[in-house]
PDB file of N, CA and C in Angstrom:
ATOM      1  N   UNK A   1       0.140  -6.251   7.287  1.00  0.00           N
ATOM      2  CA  UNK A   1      -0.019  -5.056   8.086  1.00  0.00           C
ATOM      3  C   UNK A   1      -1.163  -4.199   7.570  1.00  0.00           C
ATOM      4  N   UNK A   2      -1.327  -3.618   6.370  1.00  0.00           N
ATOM      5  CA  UNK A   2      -2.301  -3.376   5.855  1.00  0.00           C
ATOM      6  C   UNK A   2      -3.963  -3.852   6.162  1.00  0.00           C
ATOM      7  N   UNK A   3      -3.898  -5.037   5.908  1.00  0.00           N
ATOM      8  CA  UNK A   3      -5.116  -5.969   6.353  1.00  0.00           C
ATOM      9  C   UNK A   3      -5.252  -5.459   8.434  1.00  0.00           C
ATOM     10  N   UNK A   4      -4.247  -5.895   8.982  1.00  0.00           N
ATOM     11  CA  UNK A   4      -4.410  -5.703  10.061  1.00  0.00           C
ATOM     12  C   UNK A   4      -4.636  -4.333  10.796  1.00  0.00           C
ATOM     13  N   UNK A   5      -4.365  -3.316   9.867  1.00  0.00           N
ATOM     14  CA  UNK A   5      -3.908  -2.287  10.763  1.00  0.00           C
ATOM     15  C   UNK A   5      -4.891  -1.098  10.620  1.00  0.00           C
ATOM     16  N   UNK A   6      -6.159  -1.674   9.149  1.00  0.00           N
ATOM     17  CA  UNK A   6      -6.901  -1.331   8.364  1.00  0.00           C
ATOM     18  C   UNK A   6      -6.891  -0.300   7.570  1.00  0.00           C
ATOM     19  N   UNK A   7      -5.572  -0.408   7.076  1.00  0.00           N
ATOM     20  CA  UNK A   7      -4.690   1.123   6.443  1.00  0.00           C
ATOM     21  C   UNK A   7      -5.681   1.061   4.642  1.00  0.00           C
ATOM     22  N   UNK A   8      -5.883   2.402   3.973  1.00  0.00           N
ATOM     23  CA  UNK A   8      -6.655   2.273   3.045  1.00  0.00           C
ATOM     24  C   UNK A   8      -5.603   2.150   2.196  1.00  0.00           C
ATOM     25  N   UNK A   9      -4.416   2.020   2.279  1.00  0.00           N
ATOM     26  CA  UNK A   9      -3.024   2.152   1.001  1.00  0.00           C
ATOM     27  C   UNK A   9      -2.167   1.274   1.494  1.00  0.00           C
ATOM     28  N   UNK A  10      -1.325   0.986   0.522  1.00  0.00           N
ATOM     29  CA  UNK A  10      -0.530  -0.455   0.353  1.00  0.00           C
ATOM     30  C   UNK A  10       0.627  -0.086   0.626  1.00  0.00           C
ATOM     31  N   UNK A  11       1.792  -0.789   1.577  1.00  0.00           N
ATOM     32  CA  UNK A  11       2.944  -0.828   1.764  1.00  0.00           C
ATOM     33  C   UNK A  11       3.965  -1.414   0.959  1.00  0.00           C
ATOM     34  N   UNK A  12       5.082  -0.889   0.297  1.00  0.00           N
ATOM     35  CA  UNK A  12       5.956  -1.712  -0.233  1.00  0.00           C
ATOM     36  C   UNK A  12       6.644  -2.760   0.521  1.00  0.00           C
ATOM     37  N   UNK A  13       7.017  -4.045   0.119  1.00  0.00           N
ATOM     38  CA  UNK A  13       7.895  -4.958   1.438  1.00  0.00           C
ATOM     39  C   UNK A  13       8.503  -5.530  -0.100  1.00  0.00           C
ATOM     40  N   UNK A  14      10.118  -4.608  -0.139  1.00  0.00           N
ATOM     41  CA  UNK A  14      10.826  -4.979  -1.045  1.00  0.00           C
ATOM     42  C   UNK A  14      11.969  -5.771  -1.441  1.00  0.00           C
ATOM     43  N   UNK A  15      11.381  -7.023  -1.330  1.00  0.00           N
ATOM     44  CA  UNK A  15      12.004  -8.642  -1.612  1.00  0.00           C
ATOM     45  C   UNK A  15      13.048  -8.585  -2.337  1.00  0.00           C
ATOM     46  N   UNK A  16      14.304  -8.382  -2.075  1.00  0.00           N
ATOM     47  CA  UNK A  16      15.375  -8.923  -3.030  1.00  0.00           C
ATOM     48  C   UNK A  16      15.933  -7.432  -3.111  1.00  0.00           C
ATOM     49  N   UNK A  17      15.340  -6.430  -2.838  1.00  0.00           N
ATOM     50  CA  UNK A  17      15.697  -4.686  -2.798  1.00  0.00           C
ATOM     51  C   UNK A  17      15.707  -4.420  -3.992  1.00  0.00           C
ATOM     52  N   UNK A  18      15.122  -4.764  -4.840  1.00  0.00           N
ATOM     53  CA  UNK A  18      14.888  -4.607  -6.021  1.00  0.00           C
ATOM     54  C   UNK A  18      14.523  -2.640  -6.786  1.00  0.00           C
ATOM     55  N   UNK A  19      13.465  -2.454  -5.503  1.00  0.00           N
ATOM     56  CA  UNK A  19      13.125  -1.187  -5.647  1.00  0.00           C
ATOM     57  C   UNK A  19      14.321  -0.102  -4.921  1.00  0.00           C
ATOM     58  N   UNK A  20      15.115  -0.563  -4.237  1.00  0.00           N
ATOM     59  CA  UNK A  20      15.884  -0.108  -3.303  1.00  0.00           C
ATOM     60  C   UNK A  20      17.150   0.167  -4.126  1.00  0.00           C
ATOM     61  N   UNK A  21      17.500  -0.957  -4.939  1.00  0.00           N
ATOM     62  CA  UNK A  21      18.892  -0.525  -5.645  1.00  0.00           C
ATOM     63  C   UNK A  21      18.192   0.235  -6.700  1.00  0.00           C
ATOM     64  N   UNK A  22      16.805   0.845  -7.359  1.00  0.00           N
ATOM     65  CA  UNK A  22      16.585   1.023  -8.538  1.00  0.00           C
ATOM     66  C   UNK A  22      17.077   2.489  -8.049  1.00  0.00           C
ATOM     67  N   UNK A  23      16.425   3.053  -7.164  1.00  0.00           N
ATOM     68  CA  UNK A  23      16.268   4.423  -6.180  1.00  0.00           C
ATOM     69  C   UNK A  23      17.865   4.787  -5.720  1.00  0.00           C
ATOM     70  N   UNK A  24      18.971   4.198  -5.688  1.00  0.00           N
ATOM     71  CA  UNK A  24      20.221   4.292  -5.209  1.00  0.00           C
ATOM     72  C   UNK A  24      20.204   3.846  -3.780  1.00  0.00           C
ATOM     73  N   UNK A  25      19.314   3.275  -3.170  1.00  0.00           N
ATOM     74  CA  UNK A  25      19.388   3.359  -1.691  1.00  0.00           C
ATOM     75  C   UNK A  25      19.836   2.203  -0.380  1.00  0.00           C
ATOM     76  N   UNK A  26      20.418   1.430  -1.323  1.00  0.00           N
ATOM     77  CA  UNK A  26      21.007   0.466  -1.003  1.00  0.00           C
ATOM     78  C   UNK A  26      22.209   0.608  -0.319  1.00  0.00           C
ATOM     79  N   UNK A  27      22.437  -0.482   0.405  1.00  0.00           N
ATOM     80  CA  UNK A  27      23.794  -0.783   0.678  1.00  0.00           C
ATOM     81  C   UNK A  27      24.300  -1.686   1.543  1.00  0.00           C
ATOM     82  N   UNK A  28      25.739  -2.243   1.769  1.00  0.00           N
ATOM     83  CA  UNK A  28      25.795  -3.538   2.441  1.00  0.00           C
ATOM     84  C   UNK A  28      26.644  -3.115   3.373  1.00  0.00           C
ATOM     85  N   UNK A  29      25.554  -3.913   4.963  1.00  0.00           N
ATOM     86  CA  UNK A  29      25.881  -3.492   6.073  1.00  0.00           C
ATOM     87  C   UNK A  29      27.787  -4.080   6.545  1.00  0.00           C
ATOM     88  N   UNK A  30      27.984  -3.262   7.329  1.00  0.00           N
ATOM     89  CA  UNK A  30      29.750  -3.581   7.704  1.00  0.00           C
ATOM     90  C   UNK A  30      29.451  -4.497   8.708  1.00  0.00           C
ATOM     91  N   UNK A  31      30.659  -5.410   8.647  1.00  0.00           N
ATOM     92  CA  UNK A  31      31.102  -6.143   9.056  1.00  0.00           C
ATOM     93  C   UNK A  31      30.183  -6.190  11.111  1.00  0.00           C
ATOM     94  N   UNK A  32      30.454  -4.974  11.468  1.00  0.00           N
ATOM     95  CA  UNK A  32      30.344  -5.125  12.995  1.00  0.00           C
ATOM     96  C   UNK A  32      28.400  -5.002  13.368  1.00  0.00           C
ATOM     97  N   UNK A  33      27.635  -4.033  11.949  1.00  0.00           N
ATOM     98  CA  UNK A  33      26.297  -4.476  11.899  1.00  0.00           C
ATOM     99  C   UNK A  33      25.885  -5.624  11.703  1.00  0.00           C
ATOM    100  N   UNK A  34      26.568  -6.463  10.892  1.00  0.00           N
ATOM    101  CA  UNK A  34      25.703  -7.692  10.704  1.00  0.00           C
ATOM    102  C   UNK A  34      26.235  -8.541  11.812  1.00  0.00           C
ATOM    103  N   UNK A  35      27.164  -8.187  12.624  1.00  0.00           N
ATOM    104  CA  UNK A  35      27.320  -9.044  14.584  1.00  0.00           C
ATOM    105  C   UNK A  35      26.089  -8.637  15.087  1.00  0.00           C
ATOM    106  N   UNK A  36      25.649  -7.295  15.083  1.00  0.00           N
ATOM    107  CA  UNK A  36      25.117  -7.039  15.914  1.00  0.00           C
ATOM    108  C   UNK A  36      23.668  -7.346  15.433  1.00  0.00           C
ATOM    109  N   UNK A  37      23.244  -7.404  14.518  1.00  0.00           N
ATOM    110  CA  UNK A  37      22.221  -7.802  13.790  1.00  0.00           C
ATOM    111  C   UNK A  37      22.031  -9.111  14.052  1.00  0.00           C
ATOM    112  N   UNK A  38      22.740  -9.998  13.947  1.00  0.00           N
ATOM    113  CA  UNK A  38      22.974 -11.636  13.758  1.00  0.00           C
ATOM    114  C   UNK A  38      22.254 -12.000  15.622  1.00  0.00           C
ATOM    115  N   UNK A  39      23.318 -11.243  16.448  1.00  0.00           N
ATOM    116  CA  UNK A  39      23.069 -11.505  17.552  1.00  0.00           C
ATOM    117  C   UNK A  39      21.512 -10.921  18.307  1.00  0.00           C
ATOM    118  N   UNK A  40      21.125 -10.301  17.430  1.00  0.00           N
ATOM    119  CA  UNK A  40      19.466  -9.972  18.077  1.00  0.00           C
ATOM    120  C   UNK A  40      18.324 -10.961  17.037  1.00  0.00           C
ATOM    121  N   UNK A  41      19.321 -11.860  16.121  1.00  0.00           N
ATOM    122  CA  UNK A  41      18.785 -13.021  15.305  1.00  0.00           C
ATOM    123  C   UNK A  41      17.793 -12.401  14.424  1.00  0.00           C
ATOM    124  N   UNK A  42      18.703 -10.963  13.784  1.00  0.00           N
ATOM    125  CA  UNK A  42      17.646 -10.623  12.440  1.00  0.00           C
ATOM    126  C   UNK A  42      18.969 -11.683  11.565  1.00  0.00           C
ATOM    127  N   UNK A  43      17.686 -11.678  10.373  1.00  0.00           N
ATOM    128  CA  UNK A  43      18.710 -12.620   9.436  1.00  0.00           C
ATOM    129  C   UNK A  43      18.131 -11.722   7.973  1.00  0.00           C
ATOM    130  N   UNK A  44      19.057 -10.590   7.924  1.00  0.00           N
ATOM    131  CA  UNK A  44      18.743 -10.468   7.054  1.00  0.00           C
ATOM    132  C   UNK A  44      18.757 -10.573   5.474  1.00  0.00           C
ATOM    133  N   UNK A  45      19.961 -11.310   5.149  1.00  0.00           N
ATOM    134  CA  UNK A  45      18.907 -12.320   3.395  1.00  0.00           C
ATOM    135  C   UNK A  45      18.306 -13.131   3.675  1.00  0.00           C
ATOM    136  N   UNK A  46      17.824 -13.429   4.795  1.00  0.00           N
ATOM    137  CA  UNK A  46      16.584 -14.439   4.814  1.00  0.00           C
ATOM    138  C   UNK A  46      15.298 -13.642   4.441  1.00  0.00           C
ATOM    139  N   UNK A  47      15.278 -12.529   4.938  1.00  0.00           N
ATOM    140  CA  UNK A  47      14.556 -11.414   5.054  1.00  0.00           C
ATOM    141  C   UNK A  47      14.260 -11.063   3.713  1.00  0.00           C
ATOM    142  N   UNK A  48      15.182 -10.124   3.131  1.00  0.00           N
ATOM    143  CA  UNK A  48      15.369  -9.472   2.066  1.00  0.00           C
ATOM    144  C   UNK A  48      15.533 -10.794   0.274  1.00  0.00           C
ATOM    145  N   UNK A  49      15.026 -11.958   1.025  1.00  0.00           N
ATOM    146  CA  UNK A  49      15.341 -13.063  -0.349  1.00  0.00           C
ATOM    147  C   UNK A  49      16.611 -12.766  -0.876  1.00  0.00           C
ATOM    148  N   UNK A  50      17.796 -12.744  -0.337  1.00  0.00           N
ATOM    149  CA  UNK A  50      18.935 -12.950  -1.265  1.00  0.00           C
ATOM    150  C   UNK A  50      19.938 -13.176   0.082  1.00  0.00           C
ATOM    151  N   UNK A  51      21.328 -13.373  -0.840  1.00  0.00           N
ATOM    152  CA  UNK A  51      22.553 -14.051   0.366  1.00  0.00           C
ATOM    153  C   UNK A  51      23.498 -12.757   0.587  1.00  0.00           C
ATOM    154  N   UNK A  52      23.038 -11.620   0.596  1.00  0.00           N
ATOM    155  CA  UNK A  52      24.021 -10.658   1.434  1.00  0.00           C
ATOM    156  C   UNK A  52      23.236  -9.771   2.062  1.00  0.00           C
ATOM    157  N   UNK A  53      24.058  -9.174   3.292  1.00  0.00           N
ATOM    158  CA  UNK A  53      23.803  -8.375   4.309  1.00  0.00           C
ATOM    159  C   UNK A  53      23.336  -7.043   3.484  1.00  0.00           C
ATOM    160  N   UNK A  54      22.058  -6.779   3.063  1.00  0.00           N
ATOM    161  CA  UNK A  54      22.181  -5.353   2.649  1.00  0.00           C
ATOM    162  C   UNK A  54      20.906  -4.959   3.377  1.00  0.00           C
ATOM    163  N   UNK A  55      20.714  -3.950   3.408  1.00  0.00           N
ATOM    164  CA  UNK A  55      19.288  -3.064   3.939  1.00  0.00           C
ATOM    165  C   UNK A  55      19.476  -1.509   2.510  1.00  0.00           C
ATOM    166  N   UNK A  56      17.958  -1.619   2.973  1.00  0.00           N
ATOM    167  CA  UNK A  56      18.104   0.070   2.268  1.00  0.00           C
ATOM    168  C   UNK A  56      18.030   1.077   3.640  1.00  0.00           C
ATOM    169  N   UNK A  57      18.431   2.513   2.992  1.00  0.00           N
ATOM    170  CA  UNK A  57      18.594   3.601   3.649  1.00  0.00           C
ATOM    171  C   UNK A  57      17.252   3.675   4.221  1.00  0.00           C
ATOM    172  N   UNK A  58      17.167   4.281   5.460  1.00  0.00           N
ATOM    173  CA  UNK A  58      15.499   4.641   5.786  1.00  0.00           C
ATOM    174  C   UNK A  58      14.773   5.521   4.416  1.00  0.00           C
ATOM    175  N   UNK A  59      14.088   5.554   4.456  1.00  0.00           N
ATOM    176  CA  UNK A  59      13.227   6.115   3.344  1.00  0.00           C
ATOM    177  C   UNK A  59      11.909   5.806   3.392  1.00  0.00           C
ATOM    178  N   UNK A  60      11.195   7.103   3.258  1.00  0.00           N
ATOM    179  CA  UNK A  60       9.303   7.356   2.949  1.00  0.00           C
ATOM    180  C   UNK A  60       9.237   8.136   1.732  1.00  0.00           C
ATOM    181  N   UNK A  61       8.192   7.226   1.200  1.00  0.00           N
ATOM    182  CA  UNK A  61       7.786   7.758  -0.171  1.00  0.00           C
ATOM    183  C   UNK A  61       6.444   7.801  -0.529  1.00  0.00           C
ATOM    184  N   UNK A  62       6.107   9.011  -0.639  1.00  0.00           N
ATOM    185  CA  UNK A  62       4.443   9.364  -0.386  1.00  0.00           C
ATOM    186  C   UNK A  62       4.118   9.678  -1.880  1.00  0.00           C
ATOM    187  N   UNK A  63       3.110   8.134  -2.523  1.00  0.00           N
ATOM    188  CA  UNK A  63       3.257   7.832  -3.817  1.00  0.00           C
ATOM    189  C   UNK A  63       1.799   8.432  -4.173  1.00  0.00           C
ATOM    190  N   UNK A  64       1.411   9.274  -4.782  1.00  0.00           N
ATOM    191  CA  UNK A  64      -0.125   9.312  -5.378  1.00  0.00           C
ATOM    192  C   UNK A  64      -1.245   8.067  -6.100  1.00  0.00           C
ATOM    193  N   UNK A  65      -2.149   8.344  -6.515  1.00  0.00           N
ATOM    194  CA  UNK A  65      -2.034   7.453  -7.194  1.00  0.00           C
ATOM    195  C   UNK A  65      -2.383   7.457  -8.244  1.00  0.00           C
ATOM    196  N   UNK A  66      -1.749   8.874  -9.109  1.00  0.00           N
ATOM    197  CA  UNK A  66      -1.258   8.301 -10.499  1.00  0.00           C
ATOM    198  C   UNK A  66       0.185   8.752 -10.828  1.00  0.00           C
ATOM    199  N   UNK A  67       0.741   7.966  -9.438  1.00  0.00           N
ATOM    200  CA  UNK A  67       2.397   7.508  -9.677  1.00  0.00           C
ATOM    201  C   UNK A  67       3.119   8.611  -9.651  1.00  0.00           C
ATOM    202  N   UNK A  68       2.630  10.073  -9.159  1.00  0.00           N
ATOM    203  CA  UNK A  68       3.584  10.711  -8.740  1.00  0.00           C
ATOM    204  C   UNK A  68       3.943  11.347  -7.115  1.00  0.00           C
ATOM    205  N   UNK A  69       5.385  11.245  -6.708  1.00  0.00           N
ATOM    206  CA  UNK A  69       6.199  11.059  -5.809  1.00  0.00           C
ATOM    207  C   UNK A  69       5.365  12.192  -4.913  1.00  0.00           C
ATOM    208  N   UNK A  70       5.074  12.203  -3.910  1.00  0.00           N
ATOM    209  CA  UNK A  70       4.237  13.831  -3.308  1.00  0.00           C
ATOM    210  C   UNK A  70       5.541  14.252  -2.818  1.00  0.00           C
ATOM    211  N   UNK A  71       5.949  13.256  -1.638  1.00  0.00           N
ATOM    212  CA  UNK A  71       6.935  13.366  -0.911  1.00  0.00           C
ATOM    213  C   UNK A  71       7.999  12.243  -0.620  1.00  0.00           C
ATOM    214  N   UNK A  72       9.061  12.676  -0.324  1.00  0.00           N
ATOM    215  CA  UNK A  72      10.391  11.915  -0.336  1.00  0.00           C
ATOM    216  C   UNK A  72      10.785  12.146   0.920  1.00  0.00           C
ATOM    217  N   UNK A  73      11.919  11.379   1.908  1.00  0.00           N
ATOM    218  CA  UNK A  73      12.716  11.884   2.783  1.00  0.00           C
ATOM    219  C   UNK A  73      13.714  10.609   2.668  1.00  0.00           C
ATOM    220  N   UNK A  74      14.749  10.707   2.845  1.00  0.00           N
ATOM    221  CA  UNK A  74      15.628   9.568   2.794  1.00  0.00           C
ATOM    222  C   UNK A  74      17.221  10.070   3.369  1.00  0.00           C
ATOM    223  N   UNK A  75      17.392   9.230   4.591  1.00  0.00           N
ATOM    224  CA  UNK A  75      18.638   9.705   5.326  1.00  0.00           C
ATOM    225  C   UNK A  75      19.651   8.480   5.185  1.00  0.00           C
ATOM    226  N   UNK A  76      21.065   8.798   5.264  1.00  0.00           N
ATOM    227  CA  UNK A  76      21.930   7.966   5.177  1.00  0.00           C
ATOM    228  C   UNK A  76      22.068   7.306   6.126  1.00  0.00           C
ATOM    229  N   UNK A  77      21.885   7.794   7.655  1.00  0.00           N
ATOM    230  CA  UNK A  77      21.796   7.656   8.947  1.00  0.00           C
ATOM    231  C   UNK A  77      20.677   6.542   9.033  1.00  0.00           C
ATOM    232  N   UNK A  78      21.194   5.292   9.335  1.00  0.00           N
ATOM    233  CA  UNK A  78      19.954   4.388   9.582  1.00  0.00           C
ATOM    234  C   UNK A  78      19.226   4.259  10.905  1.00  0.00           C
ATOM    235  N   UNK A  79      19.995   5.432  11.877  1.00  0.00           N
ATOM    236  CA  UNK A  79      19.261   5.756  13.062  1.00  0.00           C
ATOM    237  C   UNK A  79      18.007   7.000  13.347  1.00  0.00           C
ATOM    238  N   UNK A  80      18.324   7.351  12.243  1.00  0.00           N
ATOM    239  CA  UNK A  80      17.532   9.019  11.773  1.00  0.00           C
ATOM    240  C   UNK A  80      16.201   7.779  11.357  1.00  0.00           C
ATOM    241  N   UNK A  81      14.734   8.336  11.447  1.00  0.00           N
ATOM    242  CA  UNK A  81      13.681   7.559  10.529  1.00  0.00           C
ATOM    243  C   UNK A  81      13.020   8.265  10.568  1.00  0.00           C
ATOM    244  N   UNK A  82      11.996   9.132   9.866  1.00  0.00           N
ATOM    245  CA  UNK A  82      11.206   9.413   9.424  1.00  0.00           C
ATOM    246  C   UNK A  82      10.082   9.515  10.850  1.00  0.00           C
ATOM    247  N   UNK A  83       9.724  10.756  11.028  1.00  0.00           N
ATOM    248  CA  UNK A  83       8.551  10.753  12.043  1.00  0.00           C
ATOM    249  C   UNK A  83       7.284  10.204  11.916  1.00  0.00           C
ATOM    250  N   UNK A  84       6.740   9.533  12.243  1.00  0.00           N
ATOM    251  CA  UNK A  84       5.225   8.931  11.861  1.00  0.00           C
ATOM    252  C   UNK A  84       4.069  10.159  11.902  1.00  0.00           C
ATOM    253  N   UNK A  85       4.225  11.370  12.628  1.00  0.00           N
ATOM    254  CA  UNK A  85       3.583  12.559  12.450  1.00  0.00           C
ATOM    255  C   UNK A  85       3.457  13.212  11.057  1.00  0.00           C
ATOM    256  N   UNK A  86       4.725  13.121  10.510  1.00  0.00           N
ATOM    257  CA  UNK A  86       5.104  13.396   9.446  1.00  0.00           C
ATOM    258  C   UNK A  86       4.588  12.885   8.307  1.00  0.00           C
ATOM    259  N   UNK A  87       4.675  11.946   8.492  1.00  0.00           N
ATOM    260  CA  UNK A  87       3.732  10.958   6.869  1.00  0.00           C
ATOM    261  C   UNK A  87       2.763  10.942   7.246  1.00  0.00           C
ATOM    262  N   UNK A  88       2.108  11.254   8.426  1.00  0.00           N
ATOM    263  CA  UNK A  88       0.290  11.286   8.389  1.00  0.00           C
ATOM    264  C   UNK A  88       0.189  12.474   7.811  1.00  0.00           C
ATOM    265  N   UNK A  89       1.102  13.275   8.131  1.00  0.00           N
ATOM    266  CA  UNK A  89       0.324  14.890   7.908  1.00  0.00           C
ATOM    267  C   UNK A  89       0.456  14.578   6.181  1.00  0.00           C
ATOM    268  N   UNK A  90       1.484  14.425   5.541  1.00  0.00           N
ATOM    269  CA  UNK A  90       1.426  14.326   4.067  1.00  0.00           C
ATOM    270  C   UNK A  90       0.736  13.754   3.791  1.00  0.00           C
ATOM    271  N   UNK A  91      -0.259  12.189   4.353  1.00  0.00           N
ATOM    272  CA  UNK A  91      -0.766  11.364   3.516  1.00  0.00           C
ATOM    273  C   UNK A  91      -2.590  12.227   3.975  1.00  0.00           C
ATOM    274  N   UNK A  92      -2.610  13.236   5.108  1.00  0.00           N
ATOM    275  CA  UNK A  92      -3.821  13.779   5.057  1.00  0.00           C
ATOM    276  C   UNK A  92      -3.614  15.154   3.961  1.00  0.00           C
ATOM    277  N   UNK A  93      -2.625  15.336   3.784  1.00  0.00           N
ATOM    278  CA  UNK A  93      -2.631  16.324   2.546  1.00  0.00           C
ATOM    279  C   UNK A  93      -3.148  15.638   1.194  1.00  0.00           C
ATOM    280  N   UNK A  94      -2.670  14.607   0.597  1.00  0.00           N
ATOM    281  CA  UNK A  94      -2.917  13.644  -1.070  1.00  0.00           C
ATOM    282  C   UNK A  94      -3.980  13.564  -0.504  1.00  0.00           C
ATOM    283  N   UNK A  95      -4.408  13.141   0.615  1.00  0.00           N
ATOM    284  CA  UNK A  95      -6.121  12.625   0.663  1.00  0.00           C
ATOM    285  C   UNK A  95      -7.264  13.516   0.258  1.00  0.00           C
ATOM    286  N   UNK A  96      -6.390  14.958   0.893  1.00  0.00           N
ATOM    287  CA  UNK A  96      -7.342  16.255   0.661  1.00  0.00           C
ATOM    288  C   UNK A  96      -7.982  16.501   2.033  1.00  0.00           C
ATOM    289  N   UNK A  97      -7.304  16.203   3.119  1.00  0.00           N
ATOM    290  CA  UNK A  97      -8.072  16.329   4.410  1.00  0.00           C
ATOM    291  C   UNK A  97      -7.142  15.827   5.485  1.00  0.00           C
TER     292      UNK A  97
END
């Protein structure tokens, strides 16, 4: 996506949720999400490299780059996500413009 989308900063795509359980933001979907998941043929530990149903919480994390956090938002609600208005305006703030 990066390459394609010609973004100047790097996306996390976190294999195994590694970064996801470090952050607390994990968790394993119930029983009637992973029907409904299954049946729109996400597969997700195929996805996520491992054998259980987990996702992380929505979450944006507007990282500097010398590794400190600018901005955070993270909802329990996996229907709530983060406005895309929203992380432009922060990521034209770190940029300085």
């Amino acid at each position: 996506m990066v390459d394609r989308q010609g973004l100047g900063f790097e996306i996390l795509h976190d294999e195994g949720l590694a970064v996801a359980e470090r952050f607390g933001i994990a968790f394993e979907l119930p029983e009637d999400l992973v029907e409904v998941y299954s049946a729109f043929g996400l597969d997700l530990p195929k996805v996520n490299g491992e054998d259980r149903w987990r996702a992380p919480m929505p979450a944006r994390y507007v990282v500097d780059m010398s590794g400190t956090i600018r901005d955070a938002e993270v909802n329990p609600d996996y229907t709530r996500r983060p406005e895309p208005e929203a992380t432009l305006e922060v990521l034209r703030e770190v940029l300085g413009g």
